[in-house]
PDB file of N, CA and C in Angstrom:
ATOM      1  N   UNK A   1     121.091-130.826  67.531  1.00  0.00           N
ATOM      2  CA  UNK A   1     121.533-131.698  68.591  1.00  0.00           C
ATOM      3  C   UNK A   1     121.045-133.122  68.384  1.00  0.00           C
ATOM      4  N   UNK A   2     120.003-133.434  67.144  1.00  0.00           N
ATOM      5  CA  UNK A   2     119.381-134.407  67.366  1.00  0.00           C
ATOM      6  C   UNK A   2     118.801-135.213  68.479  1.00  0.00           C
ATOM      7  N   UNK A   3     118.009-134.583  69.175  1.00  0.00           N
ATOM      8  CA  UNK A   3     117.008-135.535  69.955  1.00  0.00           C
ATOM      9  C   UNK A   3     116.140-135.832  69.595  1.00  0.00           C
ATOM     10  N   UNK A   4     115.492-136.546  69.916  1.00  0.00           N
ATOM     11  CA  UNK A   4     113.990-137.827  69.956  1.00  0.00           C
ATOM     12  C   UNK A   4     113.031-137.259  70.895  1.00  0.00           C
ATOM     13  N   UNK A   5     111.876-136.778  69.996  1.00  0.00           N
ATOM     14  CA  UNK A   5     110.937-136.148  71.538  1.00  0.00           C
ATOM     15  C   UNK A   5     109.740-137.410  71.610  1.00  0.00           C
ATOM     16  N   UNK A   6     109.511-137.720  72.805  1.00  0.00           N
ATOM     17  CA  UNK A   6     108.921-139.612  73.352  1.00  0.00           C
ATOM     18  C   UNK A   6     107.896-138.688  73.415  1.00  0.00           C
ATOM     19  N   UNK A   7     106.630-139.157  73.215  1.00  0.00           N
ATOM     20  CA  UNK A   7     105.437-138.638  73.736  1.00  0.00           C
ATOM     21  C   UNK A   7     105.188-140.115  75.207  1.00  0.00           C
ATOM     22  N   UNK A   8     104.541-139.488  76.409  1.00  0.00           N
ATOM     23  CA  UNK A   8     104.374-140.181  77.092  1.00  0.00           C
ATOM     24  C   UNK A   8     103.623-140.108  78.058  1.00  0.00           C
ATOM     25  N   UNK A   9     103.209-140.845  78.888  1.00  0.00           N
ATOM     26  CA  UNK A   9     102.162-140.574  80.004  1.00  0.00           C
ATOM     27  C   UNK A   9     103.224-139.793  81.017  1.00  0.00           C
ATOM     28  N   UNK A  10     102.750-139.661  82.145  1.00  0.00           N
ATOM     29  CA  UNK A  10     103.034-138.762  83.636  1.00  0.00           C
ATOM     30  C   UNK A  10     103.583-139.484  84.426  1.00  0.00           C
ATOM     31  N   UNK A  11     103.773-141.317  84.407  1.00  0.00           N
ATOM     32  CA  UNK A  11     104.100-142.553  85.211  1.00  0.00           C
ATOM     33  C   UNK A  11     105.308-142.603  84.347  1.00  0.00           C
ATOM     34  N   UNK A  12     105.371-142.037  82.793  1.00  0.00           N
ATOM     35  CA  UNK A  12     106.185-143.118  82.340  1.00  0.00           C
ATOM     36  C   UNK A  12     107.754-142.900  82.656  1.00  0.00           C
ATOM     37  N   UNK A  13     108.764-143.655  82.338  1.00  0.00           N
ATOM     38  CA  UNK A  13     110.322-143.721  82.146  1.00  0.00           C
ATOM     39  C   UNK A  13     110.704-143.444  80.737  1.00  0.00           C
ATOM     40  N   UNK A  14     111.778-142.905  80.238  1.00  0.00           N
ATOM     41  CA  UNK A  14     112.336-142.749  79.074  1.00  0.00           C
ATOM     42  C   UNK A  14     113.729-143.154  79.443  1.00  0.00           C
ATOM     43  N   UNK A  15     113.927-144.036  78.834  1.00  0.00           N
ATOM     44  CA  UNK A  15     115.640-144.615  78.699  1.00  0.00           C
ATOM     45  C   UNK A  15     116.146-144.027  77.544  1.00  0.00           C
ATOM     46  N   UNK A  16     117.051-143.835  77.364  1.00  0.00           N
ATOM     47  CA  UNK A  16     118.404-143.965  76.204  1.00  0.00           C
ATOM     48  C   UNK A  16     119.206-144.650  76.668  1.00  0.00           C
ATOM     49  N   UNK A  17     119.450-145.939  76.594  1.00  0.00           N
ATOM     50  CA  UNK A  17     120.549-146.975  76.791  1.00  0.00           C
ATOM     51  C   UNK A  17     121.577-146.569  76.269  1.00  0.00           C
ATOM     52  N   UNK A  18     121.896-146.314  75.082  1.00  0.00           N
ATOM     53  CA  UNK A  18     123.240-145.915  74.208  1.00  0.00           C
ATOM     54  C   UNK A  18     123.488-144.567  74.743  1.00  0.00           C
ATOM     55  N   UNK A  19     122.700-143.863  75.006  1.00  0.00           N
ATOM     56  CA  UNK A  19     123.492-142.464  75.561  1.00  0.00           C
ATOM     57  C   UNK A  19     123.580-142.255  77.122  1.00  0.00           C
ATOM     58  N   UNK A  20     122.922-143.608  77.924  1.00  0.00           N
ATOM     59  CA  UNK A  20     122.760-143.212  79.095  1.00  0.00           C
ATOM     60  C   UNK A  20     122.428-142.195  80.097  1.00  0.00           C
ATOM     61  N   UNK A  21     120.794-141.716  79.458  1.00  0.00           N
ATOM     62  CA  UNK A  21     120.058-141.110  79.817  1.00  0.00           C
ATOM     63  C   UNK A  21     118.224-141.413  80.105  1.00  0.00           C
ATOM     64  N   UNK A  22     118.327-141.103  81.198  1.00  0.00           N
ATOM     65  CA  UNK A  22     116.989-141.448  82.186  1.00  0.00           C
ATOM     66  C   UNK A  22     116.135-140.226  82.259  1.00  0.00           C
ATOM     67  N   UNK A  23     115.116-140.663  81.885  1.00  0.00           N
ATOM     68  CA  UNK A  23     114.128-138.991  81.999  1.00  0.00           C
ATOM     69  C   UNK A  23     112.432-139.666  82.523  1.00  0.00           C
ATOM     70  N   UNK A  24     111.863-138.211  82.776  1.00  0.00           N
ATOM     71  CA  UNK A  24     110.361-138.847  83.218  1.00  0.00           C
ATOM     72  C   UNK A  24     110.029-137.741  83.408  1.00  0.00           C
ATOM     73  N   UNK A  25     108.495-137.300  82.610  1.00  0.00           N
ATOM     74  CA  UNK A  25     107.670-136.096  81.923  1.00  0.00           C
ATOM     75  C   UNK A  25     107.166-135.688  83.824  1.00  0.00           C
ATOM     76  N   UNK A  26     107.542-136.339  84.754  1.00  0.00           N
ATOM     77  CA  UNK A  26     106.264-135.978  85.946  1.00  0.00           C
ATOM     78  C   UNK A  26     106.810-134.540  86.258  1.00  0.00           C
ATOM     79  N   UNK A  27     107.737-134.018  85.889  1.00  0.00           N
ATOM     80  CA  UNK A  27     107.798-132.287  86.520  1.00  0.00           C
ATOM     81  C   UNK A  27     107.198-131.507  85.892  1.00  0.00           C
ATOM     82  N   UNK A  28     106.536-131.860  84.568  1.00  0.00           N
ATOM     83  CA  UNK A  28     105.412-130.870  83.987  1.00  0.00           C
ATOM     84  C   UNK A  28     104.193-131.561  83.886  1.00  0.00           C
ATOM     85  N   UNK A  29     103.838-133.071  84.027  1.00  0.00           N
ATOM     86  CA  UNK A  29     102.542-133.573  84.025  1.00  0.00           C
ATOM     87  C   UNK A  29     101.800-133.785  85.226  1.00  0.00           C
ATOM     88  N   UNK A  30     102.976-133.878  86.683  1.00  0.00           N
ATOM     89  CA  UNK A  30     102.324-134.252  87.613  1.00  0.00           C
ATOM     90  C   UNK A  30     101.597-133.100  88.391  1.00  0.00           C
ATOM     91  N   UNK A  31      99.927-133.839  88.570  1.00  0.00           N
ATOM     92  CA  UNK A  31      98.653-132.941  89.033  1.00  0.00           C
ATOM     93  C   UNK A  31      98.732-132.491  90.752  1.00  0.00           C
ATOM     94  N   UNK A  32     100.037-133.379  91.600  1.00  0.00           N
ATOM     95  CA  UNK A  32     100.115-133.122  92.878  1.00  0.00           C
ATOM     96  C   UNK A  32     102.069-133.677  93.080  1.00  0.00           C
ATOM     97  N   UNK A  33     102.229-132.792  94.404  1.00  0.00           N
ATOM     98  CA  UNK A  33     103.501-132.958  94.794  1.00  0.00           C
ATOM     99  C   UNK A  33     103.883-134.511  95.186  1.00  0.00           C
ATOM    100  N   UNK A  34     102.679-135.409  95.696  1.00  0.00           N
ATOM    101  CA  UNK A  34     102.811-136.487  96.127  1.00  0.00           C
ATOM    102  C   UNK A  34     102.938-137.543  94.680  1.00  0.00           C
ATOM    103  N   UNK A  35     101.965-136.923  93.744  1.00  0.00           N
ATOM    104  CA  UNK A  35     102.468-138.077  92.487  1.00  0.00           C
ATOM    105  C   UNK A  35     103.708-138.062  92.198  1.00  0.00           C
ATOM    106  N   UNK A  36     104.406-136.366  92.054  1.00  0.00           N
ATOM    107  CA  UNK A  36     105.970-136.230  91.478  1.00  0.00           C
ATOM    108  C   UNK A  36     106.473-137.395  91.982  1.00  0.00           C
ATOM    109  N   UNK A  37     106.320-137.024  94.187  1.00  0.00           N
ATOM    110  CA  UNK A  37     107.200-137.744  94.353  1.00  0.00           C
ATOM    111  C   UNK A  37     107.411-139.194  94.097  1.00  0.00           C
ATOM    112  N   UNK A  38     106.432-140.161  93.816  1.00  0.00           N
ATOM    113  CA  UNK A  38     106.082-141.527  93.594  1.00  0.00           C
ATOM    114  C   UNK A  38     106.884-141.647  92.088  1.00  0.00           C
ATOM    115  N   UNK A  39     107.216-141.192  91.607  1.00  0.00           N
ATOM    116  CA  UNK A  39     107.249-140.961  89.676  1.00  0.00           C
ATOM    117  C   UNK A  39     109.015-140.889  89.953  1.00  0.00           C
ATOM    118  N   UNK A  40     109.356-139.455  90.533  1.00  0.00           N
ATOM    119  CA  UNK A  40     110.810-139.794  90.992  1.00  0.00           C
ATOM    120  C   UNK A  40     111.174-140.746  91.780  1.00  0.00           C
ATOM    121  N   UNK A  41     110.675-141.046  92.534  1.00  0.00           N
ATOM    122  CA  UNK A  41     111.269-142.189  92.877  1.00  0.00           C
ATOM    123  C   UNK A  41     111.844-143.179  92.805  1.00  0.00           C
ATOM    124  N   UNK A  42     110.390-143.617  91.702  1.00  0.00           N
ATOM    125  CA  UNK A  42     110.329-144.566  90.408  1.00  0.00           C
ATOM    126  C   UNK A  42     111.544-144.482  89.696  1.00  0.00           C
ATOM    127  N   UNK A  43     112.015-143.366  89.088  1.00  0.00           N
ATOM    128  CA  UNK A  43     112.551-143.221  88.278  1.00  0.00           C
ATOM    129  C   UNK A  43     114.080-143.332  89.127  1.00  0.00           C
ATOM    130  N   UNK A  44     114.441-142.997  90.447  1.00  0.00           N
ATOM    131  CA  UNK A  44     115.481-143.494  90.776  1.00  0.00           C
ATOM    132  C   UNK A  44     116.115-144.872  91.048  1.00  0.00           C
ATOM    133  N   UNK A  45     114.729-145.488  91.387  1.00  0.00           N
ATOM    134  CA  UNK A  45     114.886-146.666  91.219  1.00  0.00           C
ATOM    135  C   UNK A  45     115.859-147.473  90.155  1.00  0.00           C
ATOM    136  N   UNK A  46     114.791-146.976  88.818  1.00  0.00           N
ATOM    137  CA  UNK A  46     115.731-147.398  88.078  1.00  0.00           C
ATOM    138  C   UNK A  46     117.109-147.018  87.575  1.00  0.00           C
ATOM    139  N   UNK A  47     117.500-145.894  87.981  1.00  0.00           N
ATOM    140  CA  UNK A  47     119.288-145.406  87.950  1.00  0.00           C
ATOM    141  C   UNK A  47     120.017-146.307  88.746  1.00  0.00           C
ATOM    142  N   UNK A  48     119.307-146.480  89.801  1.00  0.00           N
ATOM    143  CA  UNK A  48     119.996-147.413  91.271  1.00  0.00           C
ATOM    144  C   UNK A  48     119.917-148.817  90.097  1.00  0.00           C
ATOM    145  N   UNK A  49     119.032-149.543  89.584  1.00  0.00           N
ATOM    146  CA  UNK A  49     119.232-150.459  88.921  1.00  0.00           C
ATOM    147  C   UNK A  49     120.341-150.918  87.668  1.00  0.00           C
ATOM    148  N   UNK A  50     120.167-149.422  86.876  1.00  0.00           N
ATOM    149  CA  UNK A  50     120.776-149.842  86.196  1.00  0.00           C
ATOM    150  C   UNK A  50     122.538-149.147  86.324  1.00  0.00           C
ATOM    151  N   UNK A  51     122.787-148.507  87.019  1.00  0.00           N
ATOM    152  CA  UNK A  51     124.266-148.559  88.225  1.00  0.00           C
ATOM    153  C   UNK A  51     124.120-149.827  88.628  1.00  0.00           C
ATOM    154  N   UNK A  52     123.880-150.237  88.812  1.00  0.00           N
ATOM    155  CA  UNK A  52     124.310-151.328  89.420  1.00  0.00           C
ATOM    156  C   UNK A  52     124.458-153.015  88.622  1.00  0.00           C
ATOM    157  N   UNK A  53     124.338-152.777  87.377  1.00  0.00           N
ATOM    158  CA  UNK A  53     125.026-153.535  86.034  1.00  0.00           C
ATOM    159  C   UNK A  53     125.970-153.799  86.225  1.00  0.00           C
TER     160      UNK A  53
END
């Protein structure tokens, strides 16, 4: 399938611009339900951002 595996922190974002895909490690790194939710959030944020190009 060729993917790219990102090593990354628990905060971070993973883009693929060219394939238009958004990812973020917090559903297996995060230590509490309240970090997930801060991390998704985050991470919707930036979908809402970049929709809106």
């Amino acid at each position: 399938m060729g993917g790219t595996y990102i090593i990354c922190s628990f905060d971070d974002i993973v883009l693929d611009e060219d394939n238009k895909v958004i990812t973020t490690p917090v559903y297996i790194l995060a230590s509490s339900v309240n970090e997930a939710w801060q991390e998704i959030n985050k991470l919707l944020k930036k979908v809402i951002e970049l929709a809106s190009r």
